[in-house]
C-alpha atoms as a PDB file:
ATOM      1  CA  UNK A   1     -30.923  -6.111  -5.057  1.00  0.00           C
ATOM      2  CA  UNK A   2     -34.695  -4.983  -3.764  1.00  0.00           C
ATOM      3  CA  UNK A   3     -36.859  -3.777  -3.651  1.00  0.00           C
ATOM      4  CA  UNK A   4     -36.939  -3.788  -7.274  1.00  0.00           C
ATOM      5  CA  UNK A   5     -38.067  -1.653  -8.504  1.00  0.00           C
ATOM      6  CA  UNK A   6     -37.892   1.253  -6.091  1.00  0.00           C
ATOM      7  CA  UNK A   7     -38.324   4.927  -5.672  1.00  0.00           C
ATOM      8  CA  UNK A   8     -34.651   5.360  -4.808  1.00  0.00           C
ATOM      9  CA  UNK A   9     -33.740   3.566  -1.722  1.00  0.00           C
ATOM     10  CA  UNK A  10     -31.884  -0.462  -2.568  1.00  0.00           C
ATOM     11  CA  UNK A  11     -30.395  -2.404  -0.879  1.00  0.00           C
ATOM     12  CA  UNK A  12     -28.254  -6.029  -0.965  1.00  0.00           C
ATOM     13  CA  UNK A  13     -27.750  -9.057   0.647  1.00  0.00           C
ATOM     14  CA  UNK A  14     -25.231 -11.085  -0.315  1.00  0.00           C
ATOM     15  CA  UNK A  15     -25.048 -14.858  -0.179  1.00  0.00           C
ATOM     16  CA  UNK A  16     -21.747 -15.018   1.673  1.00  0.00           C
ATOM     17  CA  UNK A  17     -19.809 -12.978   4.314  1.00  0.00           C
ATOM     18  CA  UNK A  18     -17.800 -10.572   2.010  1.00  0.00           C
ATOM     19  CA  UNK A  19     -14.132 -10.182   3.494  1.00  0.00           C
ATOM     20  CA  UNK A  20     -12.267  -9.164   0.139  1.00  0.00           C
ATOM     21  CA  UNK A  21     -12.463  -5.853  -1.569  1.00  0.00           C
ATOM     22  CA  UNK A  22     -14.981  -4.903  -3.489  1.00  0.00           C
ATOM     23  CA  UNK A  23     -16.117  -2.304  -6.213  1.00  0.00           C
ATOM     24  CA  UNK A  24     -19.524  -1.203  -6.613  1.00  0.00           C
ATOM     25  CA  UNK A  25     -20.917   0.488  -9.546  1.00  0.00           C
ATOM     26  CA  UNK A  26     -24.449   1.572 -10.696  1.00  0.00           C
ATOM     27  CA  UNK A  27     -24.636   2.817 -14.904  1.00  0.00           C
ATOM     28  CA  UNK A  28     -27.230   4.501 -16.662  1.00  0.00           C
ATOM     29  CA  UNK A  29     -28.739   3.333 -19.631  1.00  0.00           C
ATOM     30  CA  UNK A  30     -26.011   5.555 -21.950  1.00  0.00           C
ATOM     31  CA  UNK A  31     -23.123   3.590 -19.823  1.00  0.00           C
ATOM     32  CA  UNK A  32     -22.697   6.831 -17.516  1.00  0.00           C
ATOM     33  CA  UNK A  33     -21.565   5.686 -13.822  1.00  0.00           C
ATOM     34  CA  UNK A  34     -23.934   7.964 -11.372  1.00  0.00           C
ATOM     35  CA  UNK A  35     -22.136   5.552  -8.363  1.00  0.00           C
ATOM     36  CA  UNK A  36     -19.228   4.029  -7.592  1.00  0.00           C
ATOM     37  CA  UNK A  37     -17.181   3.194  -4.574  1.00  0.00           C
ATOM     38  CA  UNK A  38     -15.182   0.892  -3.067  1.00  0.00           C
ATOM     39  CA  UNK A  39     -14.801  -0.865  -0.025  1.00  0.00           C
ATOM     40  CA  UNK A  40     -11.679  -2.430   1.335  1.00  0.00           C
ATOM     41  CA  UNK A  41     -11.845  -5.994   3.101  1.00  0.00           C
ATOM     42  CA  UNK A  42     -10.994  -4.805   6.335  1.00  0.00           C
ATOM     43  CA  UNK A  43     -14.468  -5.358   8.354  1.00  0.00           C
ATOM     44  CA  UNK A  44     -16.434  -7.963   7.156  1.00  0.00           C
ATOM     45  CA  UNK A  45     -19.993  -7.315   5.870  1.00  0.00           C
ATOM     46  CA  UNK A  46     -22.774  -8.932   3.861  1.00  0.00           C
ATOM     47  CA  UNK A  47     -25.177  -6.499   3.687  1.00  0.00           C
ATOM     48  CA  UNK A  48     -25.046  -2.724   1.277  1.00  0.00           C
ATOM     49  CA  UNK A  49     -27.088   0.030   0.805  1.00  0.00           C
ATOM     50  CA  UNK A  50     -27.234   2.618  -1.807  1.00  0.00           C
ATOM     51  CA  UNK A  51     -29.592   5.577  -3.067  1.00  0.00           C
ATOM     52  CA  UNK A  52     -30.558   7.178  -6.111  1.00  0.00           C
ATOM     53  CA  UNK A  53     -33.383   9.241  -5.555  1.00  0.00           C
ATOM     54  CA  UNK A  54     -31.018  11.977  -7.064  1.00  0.00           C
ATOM     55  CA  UNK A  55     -31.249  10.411 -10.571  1.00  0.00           C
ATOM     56  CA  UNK A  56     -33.872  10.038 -13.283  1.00  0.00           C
ATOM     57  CA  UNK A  57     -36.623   6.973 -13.424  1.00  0.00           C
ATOM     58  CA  UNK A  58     -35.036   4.690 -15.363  1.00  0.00           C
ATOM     59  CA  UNK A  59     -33.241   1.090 -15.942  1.00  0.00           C
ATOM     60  CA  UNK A  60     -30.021   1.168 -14.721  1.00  0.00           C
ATOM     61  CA  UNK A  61     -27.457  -1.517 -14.194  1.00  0.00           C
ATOM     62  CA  UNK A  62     -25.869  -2.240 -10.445  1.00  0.00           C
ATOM     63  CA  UNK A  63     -22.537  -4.334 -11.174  1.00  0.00           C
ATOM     64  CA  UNK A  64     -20.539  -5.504  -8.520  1.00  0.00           C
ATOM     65  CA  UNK A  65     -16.763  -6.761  -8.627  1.00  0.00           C
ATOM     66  CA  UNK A  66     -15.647  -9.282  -5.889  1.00  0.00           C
ATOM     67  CA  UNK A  67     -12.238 -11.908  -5.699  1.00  0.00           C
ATOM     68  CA  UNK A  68     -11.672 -11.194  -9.646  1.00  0.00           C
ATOM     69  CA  UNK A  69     -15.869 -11.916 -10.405  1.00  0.00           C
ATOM     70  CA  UNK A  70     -18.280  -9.794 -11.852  1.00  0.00           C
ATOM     71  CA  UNK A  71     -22.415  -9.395 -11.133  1.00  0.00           C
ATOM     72  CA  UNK A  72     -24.240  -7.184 -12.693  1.00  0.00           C
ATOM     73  CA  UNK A  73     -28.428  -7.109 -12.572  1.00  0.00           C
ATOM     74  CA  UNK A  74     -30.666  -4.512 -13.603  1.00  0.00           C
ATOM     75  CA  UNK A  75     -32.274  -2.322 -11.501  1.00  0.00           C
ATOM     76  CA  UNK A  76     -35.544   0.104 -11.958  1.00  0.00           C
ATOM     77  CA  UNK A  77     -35.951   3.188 -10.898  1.00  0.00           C
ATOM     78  CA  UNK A  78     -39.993   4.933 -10.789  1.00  0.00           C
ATOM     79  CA  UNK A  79     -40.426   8.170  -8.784  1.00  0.00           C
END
């Protein structure tokens, strides 16, 4: 995930060529989700983007579940 930290705008590269279903998730420090969505491994893709300019600064957590794994890394968020 970078730039991290960031004033709102992340993105991600993965490693691989993703071609499985995926859920995405970013939690606040109090375990609230303020994103989630899913993508379905119809096209295949390697590279996501997401935004919270719309929340607090802050640590929060971007997890990702892929083929039954989980990643999770903090993230920081400065206005």
């Amino acid at each position: 995930v970078f730039p991290n930290p960031s004033s709102g705008q992340y993105y991600v590269d993965f490693d691989e060529v993703l071609t499985e279903a995926i859920q995405v998730k970013v939690v606040n420090q109090v375990g609230e989700v303020v994103l989630e969505e899913s993508y379905g491994g119809i096209q295949p893709f390697s590279f996501y983007q997401f935004n919270l300019s719309d929340q607090p600064a802050g640590i929060y957590y971007f997890e990702v579940v892929a083929n039954g794994e989980h990643f999770s890394q903090p993230i920081i968020l400065n206005h």
